[in-house]
Protein backbone atom coordinates (compact mmCIF):
# COMPACT_ATOMS: atom_id res chain seq x y z
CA UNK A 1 52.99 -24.01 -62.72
CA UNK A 2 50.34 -25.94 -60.88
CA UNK A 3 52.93 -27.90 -59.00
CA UNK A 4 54.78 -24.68 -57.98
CA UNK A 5 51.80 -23.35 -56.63
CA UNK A 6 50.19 -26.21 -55.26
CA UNK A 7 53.65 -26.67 -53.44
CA UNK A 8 53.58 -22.76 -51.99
CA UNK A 9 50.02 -22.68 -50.92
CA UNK A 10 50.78 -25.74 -48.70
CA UNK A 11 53.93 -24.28 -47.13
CA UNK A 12 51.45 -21.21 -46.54
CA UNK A 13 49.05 -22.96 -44.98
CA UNK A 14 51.53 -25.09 -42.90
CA UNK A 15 53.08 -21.95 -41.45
CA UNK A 16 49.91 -20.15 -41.03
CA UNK A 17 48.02 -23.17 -39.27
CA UNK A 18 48.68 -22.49 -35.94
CA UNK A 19 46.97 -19.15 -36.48
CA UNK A 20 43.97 -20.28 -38.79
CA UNK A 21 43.40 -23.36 -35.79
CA UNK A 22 43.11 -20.98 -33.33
CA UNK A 23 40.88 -18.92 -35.37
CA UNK A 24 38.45 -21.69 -36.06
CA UNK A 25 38.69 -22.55 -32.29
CA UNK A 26 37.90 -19.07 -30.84
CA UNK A 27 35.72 -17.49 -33.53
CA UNK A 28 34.51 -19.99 -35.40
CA UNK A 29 35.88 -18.85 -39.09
CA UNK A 30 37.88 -20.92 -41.76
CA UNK A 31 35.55 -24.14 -40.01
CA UNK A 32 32.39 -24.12 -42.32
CA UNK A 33 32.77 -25.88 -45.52
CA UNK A 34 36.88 -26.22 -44.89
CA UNK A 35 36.55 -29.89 -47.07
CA UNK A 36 34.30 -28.96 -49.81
CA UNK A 37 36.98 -25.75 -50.23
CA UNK A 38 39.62 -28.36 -50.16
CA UNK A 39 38.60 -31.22 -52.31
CA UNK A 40 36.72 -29.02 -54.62
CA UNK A 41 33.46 -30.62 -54.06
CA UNK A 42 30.87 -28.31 -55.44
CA UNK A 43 27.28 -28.21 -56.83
CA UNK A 44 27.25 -31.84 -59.55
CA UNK A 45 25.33 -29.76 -61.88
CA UNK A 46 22.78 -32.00 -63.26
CA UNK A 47 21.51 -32.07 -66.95
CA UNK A 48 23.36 -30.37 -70.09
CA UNK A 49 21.91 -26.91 -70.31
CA UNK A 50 24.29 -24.02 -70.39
CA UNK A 51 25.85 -22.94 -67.33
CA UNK A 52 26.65 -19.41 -65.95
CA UNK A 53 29.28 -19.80 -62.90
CA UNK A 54 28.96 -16.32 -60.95
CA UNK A 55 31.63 -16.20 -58.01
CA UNK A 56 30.56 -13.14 -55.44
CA UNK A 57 33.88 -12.95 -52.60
CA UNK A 58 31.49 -12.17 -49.73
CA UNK A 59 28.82 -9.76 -48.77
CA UNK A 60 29.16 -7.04 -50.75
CA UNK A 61 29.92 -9.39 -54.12
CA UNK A 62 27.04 -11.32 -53.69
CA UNK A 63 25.26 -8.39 -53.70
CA UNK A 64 26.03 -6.74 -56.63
CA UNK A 65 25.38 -9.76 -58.30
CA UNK A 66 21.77 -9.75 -57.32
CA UNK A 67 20.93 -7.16 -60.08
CA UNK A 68 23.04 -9.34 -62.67
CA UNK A 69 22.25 -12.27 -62.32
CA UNK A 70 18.63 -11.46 -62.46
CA UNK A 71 19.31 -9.37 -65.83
CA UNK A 72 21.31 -12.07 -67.13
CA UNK A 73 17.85 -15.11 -66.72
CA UNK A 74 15.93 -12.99 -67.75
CA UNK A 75 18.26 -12.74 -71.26
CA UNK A 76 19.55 -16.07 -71.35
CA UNK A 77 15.65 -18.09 -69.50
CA UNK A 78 17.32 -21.27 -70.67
CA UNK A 79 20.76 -21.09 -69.11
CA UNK A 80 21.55 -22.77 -65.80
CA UNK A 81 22.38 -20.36 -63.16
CA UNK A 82 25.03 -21.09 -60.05
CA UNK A 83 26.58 -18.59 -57.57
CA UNK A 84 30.01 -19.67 -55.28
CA UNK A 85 31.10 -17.53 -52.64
CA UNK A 86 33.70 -17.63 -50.59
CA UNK A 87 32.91 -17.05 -46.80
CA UNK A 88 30.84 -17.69 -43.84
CA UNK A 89 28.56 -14.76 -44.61
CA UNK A 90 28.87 -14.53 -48.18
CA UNK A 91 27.11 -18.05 -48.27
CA UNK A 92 24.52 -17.26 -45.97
CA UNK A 93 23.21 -13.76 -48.22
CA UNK A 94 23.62 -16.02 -51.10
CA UNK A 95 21.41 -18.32 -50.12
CA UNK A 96 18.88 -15.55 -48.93
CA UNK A 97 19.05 -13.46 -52.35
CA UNK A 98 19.30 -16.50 -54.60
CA UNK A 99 16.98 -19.24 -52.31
CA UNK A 100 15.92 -20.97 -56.34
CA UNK A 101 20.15 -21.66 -57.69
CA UNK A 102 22.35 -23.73 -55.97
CA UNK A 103 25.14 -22.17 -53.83
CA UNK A 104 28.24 -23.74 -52.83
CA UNK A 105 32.19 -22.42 -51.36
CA UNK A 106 34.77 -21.68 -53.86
CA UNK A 107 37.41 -24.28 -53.95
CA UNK A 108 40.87 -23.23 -52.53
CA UNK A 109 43.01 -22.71 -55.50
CA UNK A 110 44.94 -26.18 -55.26
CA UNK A 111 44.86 -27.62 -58.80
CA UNK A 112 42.82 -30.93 -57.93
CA UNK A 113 40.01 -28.90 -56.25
CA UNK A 114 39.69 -26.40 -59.13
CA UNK A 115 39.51 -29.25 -61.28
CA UNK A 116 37.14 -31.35 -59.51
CA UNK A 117 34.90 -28.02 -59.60
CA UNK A 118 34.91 -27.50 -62.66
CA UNK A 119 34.13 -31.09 -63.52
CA UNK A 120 31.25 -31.16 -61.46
CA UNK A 121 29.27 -28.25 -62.37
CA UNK A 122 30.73 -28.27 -65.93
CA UNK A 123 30.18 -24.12 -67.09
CA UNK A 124 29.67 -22.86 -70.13
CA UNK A 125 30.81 -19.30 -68.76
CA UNK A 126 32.63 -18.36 -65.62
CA UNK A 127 31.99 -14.11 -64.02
CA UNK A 128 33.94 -12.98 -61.59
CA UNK A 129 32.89 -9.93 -59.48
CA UNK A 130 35.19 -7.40 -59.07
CA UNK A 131 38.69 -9.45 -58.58
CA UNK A 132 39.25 -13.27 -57.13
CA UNK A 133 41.81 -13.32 -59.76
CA UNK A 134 43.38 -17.27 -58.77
CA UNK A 135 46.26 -18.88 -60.86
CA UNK A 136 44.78 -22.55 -61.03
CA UNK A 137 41.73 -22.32 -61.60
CA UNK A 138 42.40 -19.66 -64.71
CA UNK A 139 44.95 -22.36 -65.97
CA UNK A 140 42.04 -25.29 -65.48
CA UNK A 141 39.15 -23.16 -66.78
CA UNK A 142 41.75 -22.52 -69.95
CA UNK A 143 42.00 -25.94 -70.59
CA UNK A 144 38.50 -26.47 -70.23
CA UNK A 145 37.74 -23.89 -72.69
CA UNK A 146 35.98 -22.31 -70.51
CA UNK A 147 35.56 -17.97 -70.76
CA UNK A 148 36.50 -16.38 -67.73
CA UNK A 149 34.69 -13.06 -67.26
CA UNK A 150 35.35 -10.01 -64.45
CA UNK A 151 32.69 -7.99 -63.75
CA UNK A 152 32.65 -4.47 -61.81
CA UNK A 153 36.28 -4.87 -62.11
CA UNK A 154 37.97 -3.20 -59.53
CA UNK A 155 42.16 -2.03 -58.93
CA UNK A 156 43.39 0.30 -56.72
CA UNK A 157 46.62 1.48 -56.45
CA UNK A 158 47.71 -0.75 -54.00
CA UNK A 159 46.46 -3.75 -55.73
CA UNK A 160 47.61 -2.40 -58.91
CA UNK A 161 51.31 -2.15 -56.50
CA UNK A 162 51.07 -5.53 -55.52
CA UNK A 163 50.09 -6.73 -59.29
CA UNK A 164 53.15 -5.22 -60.86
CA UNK A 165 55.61 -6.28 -58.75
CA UNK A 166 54.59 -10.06 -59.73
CA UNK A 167 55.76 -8.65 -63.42
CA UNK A 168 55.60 -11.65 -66.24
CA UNK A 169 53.24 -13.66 -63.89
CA UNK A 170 50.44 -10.73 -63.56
CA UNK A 171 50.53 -10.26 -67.43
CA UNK A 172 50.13 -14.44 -67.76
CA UNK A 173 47.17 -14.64 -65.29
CA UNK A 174 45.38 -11.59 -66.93
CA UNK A 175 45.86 -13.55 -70.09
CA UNK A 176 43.58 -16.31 -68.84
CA UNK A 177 40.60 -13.79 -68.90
CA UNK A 178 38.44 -12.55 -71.73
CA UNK A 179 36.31 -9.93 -70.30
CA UNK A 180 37.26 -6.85 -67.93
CA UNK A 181 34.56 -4.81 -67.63
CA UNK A 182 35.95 -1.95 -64.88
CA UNK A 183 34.23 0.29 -62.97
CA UNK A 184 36.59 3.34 -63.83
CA UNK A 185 39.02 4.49 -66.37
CA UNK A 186 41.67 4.54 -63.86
CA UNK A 187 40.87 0.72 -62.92
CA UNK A 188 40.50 0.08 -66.79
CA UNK A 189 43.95 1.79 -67.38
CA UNK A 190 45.75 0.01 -64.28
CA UNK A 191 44.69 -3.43 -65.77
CA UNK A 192 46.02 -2.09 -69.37
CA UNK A 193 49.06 -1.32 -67.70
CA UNK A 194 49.54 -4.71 -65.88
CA UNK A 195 49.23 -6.29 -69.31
CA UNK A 196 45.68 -7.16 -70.04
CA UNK A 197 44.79 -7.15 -73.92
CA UNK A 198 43.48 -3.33 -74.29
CA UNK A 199 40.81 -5.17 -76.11
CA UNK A 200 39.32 -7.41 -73.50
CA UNK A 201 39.16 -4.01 -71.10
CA UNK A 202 35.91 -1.79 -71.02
CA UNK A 203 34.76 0.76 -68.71
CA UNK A 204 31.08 -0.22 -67.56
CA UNK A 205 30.90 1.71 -64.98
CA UNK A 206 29.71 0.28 -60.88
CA UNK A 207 27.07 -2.61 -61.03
CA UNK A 208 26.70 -1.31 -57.35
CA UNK A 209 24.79 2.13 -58.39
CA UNK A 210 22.24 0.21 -60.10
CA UNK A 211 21.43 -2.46 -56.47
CA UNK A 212 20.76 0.73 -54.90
CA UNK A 213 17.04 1.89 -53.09
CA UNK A 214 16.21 5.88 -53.01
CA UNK A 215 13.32 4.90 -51.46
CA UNK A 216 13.29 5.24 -47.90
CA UNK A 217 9.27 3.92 -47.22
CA UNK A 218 10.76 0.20 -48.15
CA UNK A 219 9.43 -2.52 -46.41
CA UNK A 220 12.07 -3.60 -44.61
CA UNK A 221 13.22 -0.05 -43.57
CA UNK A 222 9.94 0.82 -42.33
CA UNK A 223 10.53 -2.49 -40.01
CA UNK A 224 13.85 -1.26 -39.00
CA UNK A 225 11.90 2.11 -38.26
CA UNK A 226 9.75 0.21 -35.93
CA UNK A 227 11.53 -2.05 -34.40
CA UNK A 228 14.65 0.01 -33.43
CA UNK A 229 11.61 2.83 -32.43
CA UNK A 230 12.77 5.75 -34.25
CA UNK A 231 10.66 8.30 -34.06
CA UNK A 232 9.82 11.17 -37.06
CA UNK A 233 11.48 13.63 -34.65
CA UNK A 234 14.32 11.90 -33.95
CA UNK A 235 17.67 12.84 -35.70
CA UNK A 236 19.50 9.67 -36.51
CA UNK A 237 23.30 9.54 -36.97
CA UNK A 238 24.42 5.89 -38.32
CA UNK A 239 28.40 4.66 -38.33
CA UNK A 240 28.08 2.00 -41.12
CA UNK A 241 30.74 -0.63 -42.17
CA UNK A 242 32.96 0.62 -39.07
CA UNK A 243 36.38 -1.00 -37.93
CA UNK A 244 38.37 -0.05 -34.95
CA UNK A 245 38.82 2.49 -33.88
CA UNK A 246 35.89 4.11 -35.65
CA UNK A 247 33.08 2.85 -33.71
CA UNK A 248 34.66 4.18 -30.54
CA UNK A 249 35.02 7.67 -32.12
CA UNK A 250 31.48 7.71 -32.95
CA UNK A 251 30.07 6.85 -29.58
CA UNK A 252 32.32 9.85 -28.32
CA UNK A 253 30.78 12.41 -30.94
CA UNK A 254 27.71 11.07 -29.79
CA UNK A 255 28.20 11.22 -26.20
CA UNK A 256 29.52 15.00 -26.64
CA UNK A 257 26.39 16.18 -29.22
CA UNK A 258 23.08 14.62 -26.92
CA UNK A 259 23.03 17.62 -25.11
CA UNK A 260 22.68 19.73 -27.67
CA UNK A 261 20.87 17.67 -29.98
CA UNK A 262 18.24 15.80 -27.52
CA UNK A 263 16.55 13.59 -29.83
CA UNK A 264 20.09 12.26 -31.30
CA UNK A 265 19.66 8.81 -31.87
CA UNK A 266 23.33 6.73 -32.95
CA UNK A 267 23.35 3.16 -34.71
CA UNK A 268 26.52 1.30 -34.97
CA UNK A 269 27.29 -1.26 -37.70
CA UNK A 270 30.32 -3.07 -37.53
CA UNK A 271 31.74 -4.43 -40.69
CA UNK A 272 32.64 -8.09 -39.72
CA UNK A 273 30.51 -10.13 -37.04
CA UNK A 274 33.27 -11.23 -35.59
CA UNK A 275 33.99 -7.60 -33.65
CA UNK A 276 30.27 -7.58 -32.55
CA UNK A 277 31.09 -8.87 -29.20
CA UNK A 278 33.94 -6.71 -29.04
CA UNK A 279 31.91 -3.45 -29.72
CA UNK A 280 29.25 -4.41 -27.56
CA UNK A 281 31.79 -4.63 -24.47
CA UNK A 282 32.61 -1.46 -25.80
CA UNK A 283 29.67 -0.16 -25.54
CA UNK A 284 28.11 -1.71 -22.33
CA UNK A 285 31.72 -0.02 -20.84
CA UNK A 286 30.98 3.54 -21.87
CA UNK A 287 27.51 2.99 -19.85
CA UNK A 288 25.74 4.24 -22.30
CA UNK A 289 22.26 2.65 -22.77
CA UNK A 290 22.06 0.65 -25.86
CA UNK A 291 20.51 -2.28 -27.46
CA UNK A 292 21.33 -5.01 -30.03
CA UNK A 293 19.87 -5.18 -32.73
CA UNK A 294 20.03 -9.27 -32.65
CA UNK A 295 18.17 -8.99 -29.27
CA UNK A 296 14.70 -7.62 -30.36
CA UNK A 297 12.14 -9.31 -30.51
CA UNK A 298 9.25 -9.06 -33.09
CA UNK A 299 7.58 -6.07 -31.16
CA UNK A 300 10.87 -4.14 -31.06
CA UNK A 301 11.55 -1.06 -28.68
CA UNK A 302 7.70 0.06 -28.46
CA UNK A 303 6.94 -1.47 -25.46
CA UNK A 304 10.26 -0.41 -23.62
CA UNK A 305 11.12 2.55 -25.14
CA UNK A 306 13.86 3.10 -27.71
CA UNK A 307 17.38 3.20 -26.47
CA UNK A 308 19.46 6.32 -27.83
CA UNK A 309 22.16 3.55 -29.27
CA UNK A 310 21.69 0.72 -31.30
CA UNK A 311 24.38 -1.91 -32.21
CA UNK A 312 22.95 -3.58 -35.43
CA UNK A 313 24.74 -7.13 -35.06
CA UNK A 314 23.31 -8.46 -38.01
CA UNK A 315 24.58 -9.44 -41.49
CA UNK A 316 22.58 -7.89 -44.56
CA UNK A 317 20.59 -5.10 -43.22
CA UNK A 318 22.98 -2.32 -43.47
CA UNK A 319 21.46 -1.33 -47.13
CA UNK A 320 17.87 -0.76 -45.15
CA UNK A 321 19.52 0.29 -42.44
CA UNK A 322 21.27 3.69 -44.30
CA UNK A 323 17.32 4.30 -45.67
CA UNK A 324 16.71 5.67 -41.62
CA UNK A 325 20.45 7.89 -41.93
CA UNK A 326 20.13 12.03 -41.34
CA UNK A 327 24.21 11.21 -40.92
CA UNK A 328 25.34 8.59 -42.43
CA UNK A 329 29.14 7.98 -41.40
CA UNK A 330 30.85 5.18 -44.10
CA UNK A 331 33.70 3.26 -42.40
CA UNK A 332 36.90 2.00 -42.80
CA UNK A 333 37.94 4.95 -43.78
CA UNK A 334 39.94 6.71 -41.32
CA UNK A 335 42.44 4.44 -40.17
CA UNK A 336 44.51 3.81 -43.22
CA UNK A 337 44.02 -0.20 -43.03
CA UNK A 338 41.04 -0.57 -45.31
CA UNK A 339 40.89 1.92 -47.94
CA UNK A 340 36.88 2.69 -47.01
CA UNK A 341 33.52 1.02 -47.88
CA UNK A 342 30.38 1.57 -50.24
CA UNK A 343 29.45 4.81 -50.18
CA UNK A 344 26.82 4.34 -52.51
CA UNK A 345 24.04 3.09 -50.46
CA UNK A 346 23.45 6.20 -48.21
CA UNK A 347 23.93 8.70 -50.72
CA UNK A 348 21.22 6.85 -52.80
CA UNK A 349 18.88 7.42 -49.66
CA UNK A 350 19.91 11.37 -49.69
CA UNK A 351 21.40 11.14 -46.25
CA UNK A 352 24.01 13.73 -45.69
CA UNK A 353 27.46 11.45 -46.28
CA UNK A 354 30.89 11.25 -44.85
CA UNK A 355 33.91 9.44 -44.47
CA UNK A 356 37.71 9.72 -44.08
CA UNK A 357 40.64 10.50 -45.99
CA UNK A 358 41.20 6.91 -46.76
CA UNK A 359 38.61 5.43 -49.39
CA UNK A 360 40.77 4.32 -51.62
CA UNK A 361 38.78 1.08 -52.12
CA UNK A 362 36.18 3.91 -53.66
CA UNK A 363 38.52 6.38 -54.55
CA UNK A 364 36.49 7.04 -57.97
CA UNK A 365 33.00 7.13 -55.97
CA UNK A 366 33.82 9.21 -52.90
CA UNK A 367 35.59 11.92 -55.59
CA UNK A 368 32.99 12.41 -57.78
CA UNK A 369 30.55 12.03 -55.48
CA UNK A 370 32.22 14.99 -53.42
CA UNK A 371 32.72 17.23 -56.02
CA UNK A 372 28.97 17.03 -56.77
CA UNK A 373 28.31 18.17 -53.41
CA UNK A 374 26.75 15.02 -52.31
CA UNK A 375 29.31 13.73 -49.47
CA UNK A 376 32.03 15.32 -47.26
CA UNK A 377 35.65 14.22 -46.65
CA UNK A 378 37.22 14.52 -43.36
CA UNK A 379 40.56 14.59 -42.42
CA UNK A 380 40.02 12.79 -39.05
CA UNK A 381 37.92 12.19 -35.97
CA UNK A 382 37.89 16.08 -34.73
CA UNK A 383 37.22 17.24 -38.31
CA UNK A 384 33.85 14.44 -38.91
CA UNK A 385 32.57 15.72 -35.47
CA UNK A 386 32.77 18.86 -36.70
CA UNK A 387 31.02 18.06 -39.56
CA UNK A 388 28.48 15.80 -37.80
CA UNK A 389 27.60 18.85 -35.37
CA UNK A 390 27.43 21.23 -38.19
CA UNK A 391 24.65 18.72 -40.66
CA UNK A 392 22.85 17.90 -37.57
CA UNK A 393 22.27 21.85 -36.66
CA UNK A 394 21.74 22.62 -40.44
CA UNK A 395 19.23 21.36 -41.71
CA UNK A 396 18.69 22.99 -45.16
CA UNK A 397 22.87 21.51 -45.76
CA UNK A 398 21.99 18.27 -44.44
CA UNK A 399 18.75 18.38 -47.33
CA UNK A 400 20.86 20.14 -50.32
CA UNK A 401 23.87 17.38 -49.46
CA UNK A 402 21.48 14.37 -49.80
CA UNK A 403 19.53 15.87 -52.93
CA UNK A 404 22.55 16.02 -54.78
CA UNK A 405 24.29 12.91 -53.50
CA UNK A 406 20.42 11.31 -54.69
CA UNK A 407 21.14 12.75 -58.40
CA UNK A 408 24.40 11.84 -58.48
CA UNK A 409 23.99 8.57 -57.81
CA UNK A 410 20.92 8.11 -60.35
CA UNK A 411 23.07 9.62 -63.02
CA UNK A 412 24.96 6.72 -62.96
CA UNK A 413 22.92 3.76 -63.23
CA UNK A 414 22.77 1.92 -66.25
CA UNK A 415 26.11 -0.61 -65.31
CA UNK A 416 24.13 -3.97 -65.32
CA UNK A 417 22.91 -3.19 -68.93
CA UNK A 418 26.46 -2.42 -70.12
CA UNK A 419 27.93 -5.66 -68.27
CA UNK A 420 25.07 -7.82 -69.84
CA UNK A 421 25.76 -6.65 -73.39
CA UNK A 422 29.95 -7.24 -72.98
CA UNK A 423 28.76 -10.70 -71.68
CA UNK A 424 26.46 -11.28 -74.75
CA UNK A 425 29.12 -10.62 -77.16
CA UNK A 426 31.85 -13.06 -75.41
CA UNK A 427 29.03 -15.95 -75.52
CA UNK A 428 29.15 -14.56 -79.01
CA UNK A 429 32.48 -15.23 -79.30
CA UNK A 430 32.62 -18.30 -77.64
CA UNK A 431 30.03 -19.99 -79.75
CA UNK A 432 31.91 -18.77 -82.70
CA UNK A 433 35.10 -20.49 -81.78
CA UNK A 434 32.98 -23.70 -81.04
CA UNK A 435 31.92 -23.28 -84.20
């Protein structure tokens, strides 16, 4: 198998190269790291202390490993920790959030870079969050003896599409793992389904509930507060995680609702830095007076006075950015590409929430959290105006929505604590085997 696949993911990258160069020469992506990825030339783990490998994707990975990987030192004070991530700005929040462990890329999943990898920083347990499910290094980390762990395990229906029609090879790569510890039932069931061993699956519930601040006097969003000069009057309507066309809709709803709603204040966050350019040019077309957030400096808008639109063009600040939300808007959700973001984070600061029809990414999340009154689902961009016009003019709704949305998103904490335990007993395991 490793020659088969070592042999596709070449042709792939041989027909996609033209693309990927041009990429790397206009944005700047798939450049950073590119040879450590490819030779598999991660942290050389020094000394012969257990090893915890925890792989975040990107942003919103490394994240949710903040509050387990913290749980798991302060279990395991003699184990080695390491995080890997995968892009650009997944490996810059790592090495904010985790400044004392090393970080280093993921290798590409060629068979001589998982290898070399694995011989270099030699772990005694690998944890996946939420999915990164690749055939070569399961097959090398096998060999090695190595338990494979998924945490906050995540898949939708059209991953769990995708899966199946792969058949015998889905069942043999879920084989490779130990530990599934799901979100959801339905994500439990789906990996059941696909042919993971019914006893390797548990339902933990999201890791993500339990990273989440209710408290919107934190330090860094009483900065935001200041910097971006939003007043105690002001109503503030945020469009978080956004993809085309969604940042264009909001800037329209906002453009139609000043008039009646004076002291309307809208901040845009674009999901990938790569569009903030793009949304800016947007923006700086409509005429509309804005600011980026990138562009303050340390005494923010006090001096100048606030501008009514903010683009936030920065990478990890969205979670103190939602603690400043009346509105919160959550993003790639009405297009039908993306399947919607974490809707988590504003409904733990009781701002009144919404998104689209398409959030299938958090399909268990944005239902429950609906039918506890906490969010709203729209069907498209004339129905969240609507809804936007109506919170903003209603107070008392906007306050009952993020009240409940608050409790409902308390109620479920407690994740980490389950994951941590399911981890315990496979080092249990392990060590048994060993034995």
């Amino acid at each position: 198998m490793p020659f088969f696949l070592n042999a596709l993911y070449l042709a792939v990258l041989v027909v996609l190269s033209p693309w990927l160069v041009c990429k790397a020469l206009t944005t700047g992506k798939y450049r950073r790291g590119m040879w450590r990825k490819l030779t598999g030339a991660a942290f050389a783990r020094p000394g012969d202390a257990p090893c915890a490998w925890f792989h975040g994707v990107s942003v919103g990975e490394v994240h949710l490993l903040r509050s387990v990987i913290a749980a798991f030192r302060r279990r395991h004070p003699e184990w080695q920790c390491v995080v890997s991530t995968t892009t650009d700005t997944g490996f810059d929040e790592a090495r904010k959030h985790f400044a004392d462990l090393p970080v280093f890329f993921w290798p590409l999943d060629f068979s001589w870079a998982v290898r070399r990898a694995l011989r270099r920083v030699r772990p005694s347990l690998v944890v996946l969050a939420e999915g990164e499910m690749w055939p070569n290094f399961l097959l090398a980390a096998e060999r090695w003896r190595v338990p494979v762990a998924v945490i906050n395990a995540r898949m939708s229906p059209r991953s769990f599409g995708r899966y199946r029609r792969l058949g015998g090879l889905t069942r043999r790569l879920l084989a490779k793992i130990e530990l599934f510890a799901a979100q959801t039932p339905e994500y439990a069931t789906h990996l059941r389904l696909l042919g993971a061993a019914p006893e390797r699956v548990h339902v933990t519930g999201s890791v993500k509930y339990d990273g989440t601040s209710a408290d919107r006097g934190n330090p860094k969003t009483q900065e935001l507060r200041r910097l971006l000069g939003v007043g105690a009057d002001d109503l503030v309507l945020i469009a978080g995680s956004t993809q085309e066309p969604e940042e264009e809709i909001a800037l329209g709803i906002f453009r139609r609702l000043r008039e009646e709603f004076p002291r309307l204040r809208l901040l845009v966050v674009p999901r990938q830095k790569e569009r903030f350019d793009e949304v800016a040019a947007l923006l700086k077309r409509s005429g509309e007076p804005f600011v980026r957030r990138s562009e303050l400096a340390a005494c923010g808008l006090a001096r100048t006075g606030a501008k009514p639109v903010v683009l936030v063009d920065t990478i990890g600040e969205l979670g103190a950015v939602w603690g400043l939300a009346d509105v919160a808007f959550v993003g790639g959700s009405l297009d039908g590409k993306r399947g919607g973001q974490n809707m988590i984070e504003p409904a733990a600061y009781a701002a009144a929430v919404l998104f689209g029809p398409h959030v299938w990414n958090f399909r268990d999340a944005a239902a429950r959290l609906t039918a506890a009154g906490g969010a709203l689902q729209v069907a498209d961009a004339a129905a969240l105006e609507a809804a936007v016009r109506r919170l903003l003019a209603d107070g008392a709704e906007r306050a009952q929505m993020g009240a409940a949305a608050r409790y409902f998103v308390k109620e479920q904490q407690g994740a980490t604590e389950r994951t941590l335990a399911l981890l315990d007993r496979l080092l249990a395991q392990a060590r048994a085997r060993a034995a």
